[in-house]
PDB file of N, CA and C in Angstrom:
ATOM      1  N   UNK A   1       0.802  -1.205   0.000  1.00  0.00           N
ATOM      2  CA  UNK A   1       0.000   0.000   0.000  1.00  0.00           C
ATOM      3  C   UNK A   1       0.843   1.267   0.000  1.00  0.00           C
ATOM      4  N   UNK A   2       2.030   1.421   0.586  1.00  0.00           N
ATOM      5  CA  UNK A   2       2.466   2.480   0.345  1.00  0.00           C
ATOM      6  C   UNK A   2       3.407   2.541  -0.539  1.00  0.00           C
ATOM      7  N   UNK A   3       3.751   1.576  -1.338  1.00  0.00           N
ATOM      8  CA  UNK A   3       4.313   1.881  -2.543  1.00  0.00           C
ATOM      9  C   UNK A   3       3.372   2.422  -3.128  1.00  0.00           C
ATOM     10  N   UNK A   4       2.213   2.524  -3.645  1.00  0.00           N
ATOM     11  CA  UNK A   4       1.098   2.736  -4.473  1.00  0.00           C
ATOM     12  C   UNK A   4       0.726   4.814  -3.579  1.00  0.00           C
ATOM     13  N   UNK A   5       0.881   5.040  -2.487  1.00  0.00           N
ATOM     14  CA  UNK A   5       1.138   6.219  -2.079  1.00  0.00           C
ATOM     15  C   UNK A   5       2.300   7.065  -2.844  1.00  0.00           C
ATOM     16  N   UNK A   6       3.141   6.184  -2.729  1.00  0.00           N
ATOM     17  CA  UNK A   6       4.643   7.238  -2.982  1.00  0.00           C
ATOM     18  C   UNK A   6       4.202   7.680  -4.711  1.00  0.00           C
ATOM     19  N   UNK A   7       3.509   6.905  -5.794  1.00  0.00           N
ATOM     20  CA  UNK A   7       3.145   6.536  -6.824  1.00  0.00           C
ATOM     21  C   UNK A   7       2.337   7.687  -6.975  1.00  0.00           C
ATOM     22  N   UNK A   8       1.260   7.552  -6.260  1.00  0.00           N
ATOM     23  CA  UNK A   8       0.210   8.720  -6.236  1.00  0.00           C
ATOM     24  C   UNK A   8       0.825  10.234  -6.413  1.00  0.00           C
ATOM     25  N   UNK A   9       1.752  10.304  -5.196  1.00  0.00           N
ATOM     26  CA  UNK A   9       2.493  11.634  -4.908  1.00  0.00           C
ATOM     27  C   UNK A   9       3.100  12.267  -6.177  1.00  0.00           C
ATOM     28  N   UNK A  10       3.929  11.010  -6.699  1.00  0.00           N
ATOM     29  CA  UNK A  10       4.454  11.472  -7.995  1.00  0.00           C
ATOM     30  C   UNK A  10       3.974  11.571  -9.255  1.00  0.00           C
ATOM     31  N   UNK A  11       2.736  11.314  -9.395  1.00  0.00           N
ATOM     32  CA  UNK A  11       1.921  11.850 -10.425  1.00  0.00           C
ATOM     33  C   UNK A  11       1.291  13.001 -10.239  1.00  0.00           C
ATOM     34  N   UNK A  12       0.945  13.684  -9.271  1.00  0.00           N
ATOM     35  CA  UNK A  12       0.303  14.647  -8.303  1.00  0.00           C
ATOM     36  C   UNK A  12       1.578  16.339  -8.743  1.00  0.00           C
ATOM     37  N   UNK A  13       2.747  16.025  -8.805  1.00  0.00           N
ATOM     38  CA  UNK A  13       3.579  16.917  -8.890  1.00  0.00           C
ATOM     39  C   UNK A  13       3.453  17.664  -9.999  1.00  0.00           C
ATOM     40  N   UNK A  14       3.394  18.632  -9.820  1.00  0.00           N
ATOM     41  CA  UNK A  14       3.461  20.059 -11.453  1.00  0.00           C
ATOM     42  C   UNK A  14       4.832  20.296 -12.222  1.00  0.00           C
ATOM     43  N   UNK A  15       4.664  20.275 -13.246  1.00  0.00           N
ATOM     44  CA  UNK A  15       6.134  20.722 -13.426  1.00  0.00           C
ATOM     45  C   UNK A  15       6.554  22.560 -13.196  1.00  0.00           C
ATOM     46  N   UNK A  16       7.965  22.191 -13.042  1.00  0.00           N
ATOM     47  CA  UNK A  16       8.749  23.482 -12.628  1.00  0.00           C
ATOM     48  C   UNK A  16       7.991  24.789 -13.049  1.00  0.00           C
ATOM     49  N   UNK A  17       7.655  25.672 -13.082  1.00  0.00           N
ATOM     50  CA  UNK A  17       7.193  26.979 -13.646  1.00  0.00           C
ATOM     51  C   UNK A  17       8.248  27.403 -14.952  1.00  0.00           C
ATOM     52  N   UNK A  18       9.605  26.964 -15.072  1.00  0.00           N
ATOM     53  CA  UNK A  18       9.873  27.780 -15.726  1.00  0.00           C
ATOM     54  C   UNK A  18      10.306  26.857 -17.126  1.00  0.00           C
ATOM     55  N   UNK A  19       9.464  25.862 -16.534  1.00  0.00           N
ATOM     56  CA  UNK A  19       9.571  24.913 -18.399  1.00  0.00           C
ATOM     57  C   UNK A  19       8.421  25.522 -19.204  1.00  0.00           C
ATOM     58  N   UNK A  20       9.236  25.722 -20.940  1.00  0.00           N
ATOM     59  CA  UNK A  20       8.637  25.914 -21.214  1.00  0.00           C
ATOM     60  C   UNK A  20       7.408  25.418 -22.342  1.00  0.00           C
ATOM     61  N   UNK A  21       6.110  25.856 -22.261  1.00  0.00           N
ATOM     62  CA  UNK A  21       5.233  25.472 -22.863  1.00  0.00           C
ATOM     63  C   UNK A  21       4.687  26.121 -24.645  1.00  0.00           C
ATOM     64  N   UNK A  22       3.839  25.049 -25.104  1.00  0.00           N
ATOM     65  CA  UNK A  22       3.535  25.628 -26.426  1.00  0.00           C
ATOM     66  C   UNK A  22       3.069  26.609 -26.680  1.00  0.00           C
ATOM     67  N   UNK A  23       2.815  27.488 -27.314  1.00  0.00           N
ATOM     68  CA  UNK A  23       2.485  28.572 -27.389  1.00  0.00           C
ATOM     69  C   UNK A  23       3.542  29.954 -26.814  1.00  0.00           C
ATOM     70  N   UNK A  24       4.331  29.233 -25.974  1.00  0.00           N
ATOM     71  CA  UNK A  24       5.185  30.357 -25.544  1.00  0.00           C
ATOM     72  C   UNK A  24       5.720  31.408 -26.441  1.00  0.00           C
ATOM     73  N   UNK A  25       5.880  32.880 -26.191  1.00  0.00           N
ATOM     74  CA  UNK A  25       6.723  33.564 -26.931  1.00  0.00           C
ATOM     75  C   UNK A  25       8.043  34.192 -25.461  1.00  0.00           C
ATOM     76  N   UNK A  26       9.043  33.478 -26.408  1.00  0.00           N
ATOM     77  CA  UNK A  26      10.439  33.740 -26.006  1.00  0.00           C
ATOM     78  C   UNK A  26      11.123  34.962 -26.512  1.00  0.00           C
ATOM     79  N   UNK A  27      12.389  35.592 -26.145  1.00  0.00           N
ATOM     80  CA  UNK A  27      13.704  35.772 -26.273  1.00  0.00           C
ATOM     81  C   UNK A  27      14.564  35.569 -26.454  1.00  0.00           C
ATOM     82  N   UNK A  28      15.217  34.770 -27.562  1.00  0.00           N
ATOM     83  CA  UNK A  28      16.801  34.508 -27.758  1.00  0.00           C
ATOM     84  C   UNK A  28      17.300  35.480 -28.322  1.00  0.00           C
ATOM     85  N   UNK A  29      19.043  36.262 -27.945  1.00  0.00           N
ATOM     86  CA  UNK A  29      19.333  36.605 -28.880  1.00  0.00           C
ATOM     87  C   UNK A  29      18.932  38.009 -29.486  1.00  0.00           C
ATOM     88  N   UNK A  30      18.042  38.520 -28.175  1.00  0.00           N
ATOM     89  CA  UNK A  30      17.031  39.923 -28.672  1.00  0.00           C
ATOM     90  C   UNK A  30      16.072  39.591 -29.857  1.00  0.00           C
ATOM     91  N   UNK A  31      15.722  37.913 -30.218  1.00  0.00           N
ATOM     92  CA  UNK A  31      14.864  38.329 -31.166  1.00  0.00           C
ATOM     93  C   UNK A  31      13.794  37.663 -30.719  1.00  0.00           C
ATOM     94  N   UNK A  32      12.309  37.903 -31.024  1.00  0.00           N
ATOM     95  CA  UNK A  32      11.048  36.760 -30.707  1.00  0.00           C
ATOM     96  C   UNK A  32      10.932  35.855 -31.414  1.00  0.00           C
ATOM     97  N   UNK A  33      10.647  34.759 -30.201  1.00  0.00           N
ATOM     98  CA  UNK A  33      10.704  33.092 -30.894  1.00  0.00           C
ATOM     99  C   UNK A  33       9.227  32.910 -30.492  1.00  0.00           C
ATOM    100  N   UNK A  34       8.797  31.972 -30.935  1.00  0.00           N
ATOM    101  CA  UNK A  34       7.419  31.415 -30.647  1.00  0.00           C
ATOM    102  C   UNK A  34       7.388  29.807 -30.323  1.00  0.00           C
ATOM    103  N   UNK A  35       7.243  29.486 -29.116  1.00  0.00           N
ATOM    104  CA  UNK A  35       7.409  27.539 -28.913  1.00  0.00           C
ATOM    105  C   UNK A  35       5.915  26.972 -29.838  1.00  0.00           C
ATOM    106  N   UNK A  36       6.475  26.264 -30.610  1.00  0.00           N
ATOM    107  CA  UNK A  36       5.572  25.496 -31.606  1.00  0.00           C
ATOM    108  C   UNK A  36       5.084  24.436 -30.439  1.00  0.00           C
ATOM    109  N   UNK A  37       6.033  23.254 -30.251  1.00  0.00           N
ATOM    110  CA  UNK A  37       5.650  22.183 -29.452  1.00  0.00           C
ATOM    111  C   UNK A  37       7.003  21.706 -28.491  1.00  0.00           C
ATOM    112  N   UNK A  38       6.140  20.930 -27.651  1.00  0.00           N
ATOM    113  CA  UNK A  38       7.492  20.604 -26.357  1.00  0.00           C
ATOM    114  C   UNK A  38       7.386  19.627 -25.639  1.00  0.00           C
ATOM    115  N   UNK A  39       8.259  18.193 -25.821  1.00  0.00           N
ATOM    116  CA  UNK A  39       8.214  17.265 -25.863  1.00  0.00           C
ATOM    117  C   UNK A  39       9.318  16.812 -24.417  1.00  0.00           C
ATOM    118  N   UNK A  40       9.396  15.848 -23.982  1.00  0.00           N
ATOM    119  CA  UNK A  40      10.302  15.400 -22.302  1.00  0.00           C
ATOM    120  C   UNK A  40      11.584  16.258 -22.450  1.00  0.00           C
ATOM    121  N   UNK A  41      12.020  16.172 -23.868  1.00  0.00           N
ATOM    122  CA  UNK A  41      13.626  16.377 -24.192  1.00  0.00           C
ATOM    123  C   UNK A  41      13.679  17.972 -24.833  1.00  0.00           C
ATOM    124  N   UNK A  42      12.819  18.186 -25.709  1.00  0.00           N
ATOM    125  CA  UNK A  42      13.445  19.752 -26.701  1.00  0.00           C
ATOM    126  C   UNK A  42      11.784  20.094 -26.526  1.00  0.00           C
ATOM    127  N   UNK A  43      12.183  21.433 -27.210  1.00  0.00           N
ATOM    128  CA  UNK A  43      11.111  22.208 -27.410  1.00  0.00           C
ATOM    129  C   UNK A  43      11.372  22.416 -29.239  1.00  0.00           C
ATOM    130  N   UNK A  44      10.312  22.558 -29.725  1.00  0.00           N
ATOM    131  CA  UNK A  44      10.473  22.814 -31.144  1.00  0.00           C
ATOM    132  C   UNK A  44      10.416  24.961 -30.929  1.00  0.00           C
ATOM    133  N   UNK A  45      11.083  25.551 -31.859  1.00  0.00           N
ATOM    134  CA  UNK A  45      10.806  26.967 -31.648  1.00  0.00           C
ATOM    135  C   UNK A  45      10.749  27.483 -33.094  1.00  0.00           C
ATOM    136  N   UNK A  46       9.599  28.353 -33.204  1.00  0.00           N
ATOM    137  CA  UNK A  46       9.995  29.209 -34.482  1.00  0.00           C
ATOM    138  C   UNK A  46      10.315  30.660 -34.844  1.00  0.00           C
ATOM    139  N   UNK A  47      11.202  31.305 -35.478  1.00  0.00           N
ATOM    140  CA  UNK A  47      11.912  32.370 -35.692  1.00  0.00           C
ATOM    141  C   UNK A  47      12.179  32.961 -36.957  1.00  0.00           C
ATOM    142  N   UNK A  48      11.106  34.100 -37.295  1.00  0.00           N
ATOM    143  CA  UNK A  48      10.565  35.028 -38.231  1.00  0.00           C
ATOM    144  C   UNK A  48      11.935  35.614 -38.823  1.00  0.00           C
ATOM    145  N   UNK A  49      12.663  35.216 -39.857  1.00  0.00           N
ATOM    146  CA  UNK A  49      13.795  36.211 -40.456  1.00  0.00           C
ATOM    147  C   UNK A  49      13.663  37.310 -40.685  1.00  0.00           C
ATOM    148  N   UNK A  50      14.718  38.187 -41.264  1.00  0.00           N
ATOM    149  CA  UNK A  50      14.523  39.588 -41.065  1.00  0.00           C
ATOM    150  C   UNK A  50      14.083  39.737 -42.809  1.00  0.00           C
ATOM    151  N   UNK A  51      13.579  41.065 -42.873  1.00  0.00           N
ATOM    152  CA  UNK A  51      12.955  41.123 -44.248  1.00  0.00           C
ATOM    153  C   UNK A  51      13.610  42.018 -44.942  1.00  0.00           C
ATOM    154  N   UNK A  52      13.981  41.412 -45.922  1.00  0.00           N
ATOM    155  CA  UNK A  52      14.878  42.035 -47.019  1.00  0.00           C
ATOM    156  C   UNK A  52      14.612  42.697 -47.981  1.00  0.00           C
ATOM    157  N   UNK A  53      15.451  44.346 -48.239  1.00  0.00           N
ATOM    158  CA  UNK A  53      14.867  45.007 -48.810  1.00  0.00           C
ATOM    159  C   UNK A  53      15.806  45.426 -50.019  1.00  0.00           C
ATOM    160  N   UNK A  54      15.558  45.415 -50.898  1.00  0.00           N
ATOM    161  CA  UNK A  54      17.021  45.859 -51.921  1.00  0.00           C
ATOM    162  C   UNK A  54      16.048  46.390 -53.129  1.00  0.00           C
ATOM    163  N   UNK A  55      17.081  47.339 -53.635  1.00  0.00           N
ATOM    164  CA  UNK A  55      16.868  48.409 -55.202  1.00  0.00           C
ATOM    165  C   UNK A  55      16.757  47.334 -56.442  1.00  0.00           C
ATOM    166  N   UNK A  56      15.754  46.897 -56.960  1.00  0.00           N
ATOM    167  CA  UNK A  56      16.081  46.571 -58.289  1.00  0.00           C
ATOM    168  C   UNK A  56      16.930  47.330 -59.326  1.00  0.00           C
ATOM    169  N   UNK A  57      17.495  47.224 -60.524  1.00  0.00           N
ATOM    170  CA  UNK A  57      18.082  47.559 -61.408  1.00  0.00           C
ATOM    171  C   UNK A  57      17.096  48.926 -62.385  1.00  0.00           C
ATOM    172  N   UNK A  58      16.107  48.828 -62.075  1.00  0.00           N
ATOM    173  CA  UNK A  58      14.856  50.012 -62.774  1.00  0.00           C
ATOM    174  C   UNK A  58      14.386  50.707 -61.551  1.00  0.00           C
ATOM    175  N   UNK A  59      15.504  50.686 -60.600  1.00  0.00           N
ATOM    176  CA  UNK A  59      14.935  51.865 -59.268  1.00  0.00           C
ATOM    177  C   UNK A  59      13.360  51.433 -58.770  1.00  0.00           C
ATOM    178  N   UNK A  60      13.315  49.958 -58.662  1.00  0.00           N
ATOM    179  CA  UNK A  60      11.908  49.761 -57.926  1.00  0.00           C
ATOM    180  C   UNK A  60      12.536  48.997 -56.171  1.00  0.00           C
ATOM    181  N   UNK A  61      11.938  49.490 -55.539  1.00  0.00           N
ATOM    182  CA  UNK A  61      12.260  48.814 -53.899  1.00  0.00           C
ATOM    183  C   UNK A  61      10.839  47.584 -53.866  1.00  0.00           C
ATOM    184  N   UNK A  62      11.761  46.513 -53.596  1.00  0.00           N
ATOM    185  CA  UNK A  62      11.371  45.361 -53.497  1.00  0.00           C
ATOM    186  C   UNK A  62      11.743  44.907 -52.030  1.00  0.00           C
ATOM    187  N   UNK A  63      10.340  44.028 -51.574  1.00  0.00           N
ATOM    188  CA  UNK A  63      10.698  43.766 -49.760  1.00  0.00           C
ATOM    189  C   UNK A  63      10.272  42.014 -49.884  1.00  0.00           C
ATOM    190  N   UNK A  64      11.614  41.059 -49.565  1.00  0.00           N
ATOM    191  CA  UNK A  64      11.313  40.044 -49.362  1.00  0.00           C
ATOM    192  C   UNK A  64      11.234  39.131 -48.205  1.00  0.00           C
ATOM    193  N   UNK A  65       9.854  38.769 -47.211  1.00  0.00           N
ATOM    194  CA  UNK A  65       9.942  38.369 -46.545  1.00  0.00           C
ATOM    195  C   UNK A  65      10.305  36.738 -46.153  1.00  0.00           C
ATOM    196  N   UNK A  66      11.309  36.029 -45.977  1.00  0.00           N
ATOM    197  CA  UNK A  66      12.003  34.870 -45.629  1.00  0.00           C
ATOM    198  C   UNK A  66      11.129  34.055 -45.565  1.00  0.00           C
ATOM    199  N   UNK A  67      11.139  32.922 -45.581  1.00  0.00           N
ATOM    200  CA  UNK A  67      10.515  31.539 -44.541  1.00  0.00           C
ATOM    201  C   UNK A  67      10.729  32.179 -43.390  1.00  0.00           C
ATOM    202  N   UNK A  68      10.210  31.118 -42.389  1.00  0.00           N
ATOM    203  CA  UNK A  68      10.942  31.500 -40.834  1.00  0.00           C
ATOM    204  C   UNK A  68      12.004  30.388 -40.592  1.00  0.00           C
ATOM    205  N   UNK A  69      12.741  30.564 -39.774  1.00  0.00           N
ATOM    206  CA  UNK A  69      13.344  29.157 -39.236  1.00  0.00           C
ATOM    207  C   UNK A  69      13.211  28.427 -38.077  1.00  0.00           C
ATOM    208  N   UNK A  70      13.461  26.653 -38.095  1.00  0.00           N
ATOM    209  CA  UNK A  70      12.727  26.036 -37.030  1.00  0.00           C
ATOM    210  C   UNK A  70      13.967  25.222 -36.269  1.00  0.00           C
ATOM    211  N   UNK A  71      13.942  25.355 -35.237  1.00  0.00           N
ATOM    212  CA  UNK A  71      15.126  24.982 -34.572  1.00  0.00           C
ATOM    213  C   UNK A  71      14.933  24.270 -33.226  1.00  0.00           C
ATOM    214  N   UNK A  72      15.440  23.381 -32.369  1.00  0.00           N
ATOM    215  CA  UNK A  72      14.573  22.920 -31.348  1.00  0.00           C
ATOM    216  C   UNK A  72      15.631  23.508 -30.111  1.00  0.00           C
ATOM    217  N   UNK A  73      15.278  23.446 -28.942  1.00  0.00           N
ATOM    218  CA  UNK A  73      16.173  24.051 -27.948  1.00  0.00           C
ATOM    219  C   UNK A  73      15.562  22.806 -26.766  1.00  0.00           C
ATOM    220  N   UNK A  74      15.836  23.061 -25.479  1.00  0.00           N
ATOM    221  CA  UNK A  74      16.169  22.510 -24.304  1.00  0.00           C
ATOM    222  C   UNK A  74      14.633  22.705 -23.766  1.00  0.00           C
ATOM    223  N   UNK A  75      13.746  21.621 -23.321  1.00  0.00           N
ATOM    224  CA  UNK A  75      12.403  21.760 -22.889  1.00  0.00           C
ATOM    225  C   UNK A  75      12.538  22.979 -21.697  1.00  0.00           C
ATOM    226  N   UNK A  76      13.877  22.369 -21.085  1.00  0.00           N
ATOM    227  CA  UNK A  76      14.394  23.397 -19.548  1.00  0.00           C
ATOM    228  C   UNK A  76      14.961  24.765 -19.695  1.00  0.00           C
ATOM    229  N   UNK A  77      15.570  25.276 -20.990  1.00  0.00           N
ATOM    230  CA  UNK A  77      16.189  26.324 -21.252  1.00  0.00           C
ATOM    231  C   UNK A  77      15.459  27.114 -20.597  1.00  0.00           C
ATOM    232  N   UNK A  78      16.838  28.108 -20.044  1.00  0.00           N
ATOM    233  CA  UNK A  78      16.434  29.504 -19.224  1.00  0.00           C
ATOM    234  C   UNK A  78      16.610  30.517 -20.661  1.00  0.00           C
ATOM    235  N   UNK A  79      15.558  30.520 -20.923  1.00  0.00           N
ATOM    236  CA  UNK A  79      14.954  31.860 -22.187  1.00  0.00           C
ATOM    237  C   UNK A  79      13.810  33.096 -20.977  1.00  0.00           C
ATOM    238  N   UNK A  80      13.811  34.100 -21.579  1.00  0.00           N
ATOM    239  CA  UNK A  80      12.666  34.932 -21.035  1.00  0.00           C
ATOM    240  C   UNK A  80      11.713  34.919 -21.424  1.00  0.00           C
ATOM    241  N   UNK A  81      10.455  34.293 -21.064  1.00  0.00           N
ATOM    242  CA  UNK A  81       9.318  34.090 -21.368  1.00  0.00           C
ATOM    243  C   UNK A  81       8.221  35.486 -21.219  1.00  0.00           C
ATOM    244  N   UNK A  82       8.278  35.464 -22.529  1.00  0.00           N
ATOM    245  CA  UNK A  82       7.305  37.090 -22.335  1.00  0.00           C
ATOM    246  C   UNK A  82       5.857  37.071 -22.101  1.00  0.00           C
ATOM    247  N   UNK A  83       5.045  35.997 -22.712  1.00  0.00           N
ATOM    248  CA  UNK A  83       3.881  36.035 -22.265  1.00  0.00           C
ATOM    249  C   UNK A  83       2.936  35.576 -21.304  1.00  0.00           C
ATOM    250  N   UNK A  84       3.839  34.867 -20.356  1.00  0.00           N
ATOM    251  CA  UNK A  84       3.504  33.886 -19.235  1.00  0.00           C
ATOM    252  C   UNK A  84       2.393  35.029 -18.458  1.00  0.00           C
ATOM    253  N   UNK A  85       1.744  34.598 -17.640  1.00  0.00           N
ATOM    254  CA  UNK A  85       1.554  35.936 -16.599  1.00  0.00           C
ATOM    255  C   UNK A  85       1.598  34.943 -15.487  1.00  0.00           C
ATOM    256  N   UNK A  86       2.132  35.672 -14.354  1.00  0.00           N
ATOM    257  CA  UNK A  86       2.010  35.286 -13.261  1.00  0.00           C
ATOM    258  C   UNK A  86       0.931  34.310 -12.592  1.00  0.00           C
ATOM    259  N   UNK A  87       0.991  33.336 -11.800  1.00  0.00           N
ATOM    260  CA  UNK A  87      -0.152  32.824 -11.187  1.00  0.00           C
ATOM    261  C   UNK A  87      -0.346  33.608  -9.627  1.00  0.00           C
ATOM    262  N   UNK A  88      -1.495  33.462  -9.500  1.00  0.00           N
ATOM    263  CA  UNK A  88      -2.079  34.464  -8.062  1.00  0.00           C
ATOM    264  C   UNK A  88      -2.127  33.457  -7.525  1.00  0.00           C
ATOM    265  N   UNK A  89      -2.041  33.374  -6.290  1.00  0.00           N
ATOM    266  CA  UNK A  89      -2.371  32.580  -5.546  1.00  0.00           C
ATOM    267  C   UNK A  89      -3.832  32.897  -4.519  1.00  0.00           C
ATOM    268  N   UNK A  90      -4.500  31.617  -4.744  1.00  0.00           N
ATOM    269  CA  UNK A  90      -6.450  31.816  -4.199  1.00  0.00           C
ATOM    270  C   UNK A  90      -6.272  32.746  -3.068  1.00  0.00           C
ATOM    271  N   UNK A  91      -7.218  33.071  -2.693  1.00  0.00           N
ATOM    272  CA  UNK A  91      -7.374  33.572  -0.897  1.00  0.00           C
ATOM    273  C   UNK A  91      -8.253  32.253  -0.326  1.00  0.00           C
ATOM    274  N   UNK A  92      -7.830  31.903   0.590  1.00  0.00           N
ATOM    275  CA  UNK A  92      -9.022  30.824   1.348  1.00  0.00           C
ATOM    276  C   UNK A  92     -10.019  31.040   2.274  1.00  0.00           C
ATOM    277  N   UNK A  93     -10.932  30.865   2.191  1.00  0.00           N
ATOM    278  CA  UNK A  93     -12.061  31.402   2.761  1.00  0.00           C
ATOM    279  C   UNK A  93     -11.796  30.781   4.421  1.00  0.00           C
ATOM    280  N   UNK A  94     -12.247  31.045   5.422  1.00  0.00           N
ATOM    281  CA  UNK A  94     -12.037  30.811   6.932  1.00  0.00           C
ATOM    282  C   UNK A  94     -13.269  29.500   7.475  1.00  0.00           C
ATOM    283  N   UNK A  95     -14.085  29.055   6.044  1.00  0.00           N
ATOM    284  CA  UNK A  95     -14.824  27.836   6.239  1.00  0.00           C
ATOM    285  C   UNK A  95     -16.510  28.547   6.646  1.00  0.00           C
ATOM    286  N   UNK A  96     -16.348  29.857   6.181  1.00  0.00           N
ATOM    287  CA  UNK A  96     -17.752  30.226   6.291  1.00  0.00           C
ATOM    288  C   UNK A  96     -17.985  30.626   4.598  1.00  0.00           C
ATOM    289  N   UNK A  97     -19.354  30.372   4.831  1.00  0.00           N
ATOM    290  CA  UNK A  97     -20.182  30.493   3.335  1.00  0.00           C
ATOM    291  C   UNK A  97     -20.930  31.789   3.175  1.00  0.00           C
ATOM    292  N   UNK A  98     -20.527  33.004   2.162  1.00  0.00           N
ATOM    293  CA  UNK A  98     -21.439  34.009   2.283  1.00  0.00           C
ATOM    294  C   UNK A  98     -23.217  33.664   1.789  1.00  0.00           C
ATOM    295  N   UNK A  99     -24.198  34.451   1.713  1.00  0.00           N
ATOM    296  CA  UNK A  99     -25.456  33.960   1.611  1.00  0.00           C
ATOM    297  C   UNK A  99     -25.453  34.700   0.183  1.00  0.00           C
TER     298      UNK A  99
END
């Protein structure tokens, strides 16, 4: 029986706050990444190239925007997570019920 406790406990546990999740938008590098998906081991991330602008030969300005690129990083990496927001923590009521 208390193997099957210790079992319980450890399914019960959250992971760390500062792994990160899908949807995340990061910081590497000063530039914004976006976490696609995030698996035990890596995180998949994607990263918008810069957009290129050059003179054609008949004086017309032409703007070409890149693919993005996809690169995977560390599920655990310490990146700055910009869109997280904080969790609050509840207030607990004193075991009385308002009407």
């Amino acid at each position: 029986m208390k193997a099957q406790g210790e079992l319980f406990g450890l399914l019960l546990q959250r992971r760390p706050p500062s792994r990160l999740r899908a949807n995340d938008v990061i910081r590497i590098d000063g530039r914004l990444c976006r976490v696609i998906r995030v698996s035990e081991c890596s995180a998949v991330v994607l990263v918008n190239r810069r957009v290129r602008e050059f003179t054609t030969r008949f004086d017309k300005r032409v703007r070409i925007q890149p693919s993005p690129v996809i690169f995977r990083i560390s599920a655990n990496a310490e990146a700055e997570i910009l869109n997280r927001k904080a969790h609050r923590k509840r207030k607990q009521r004193n075991g009385k019920e308002d009407p």
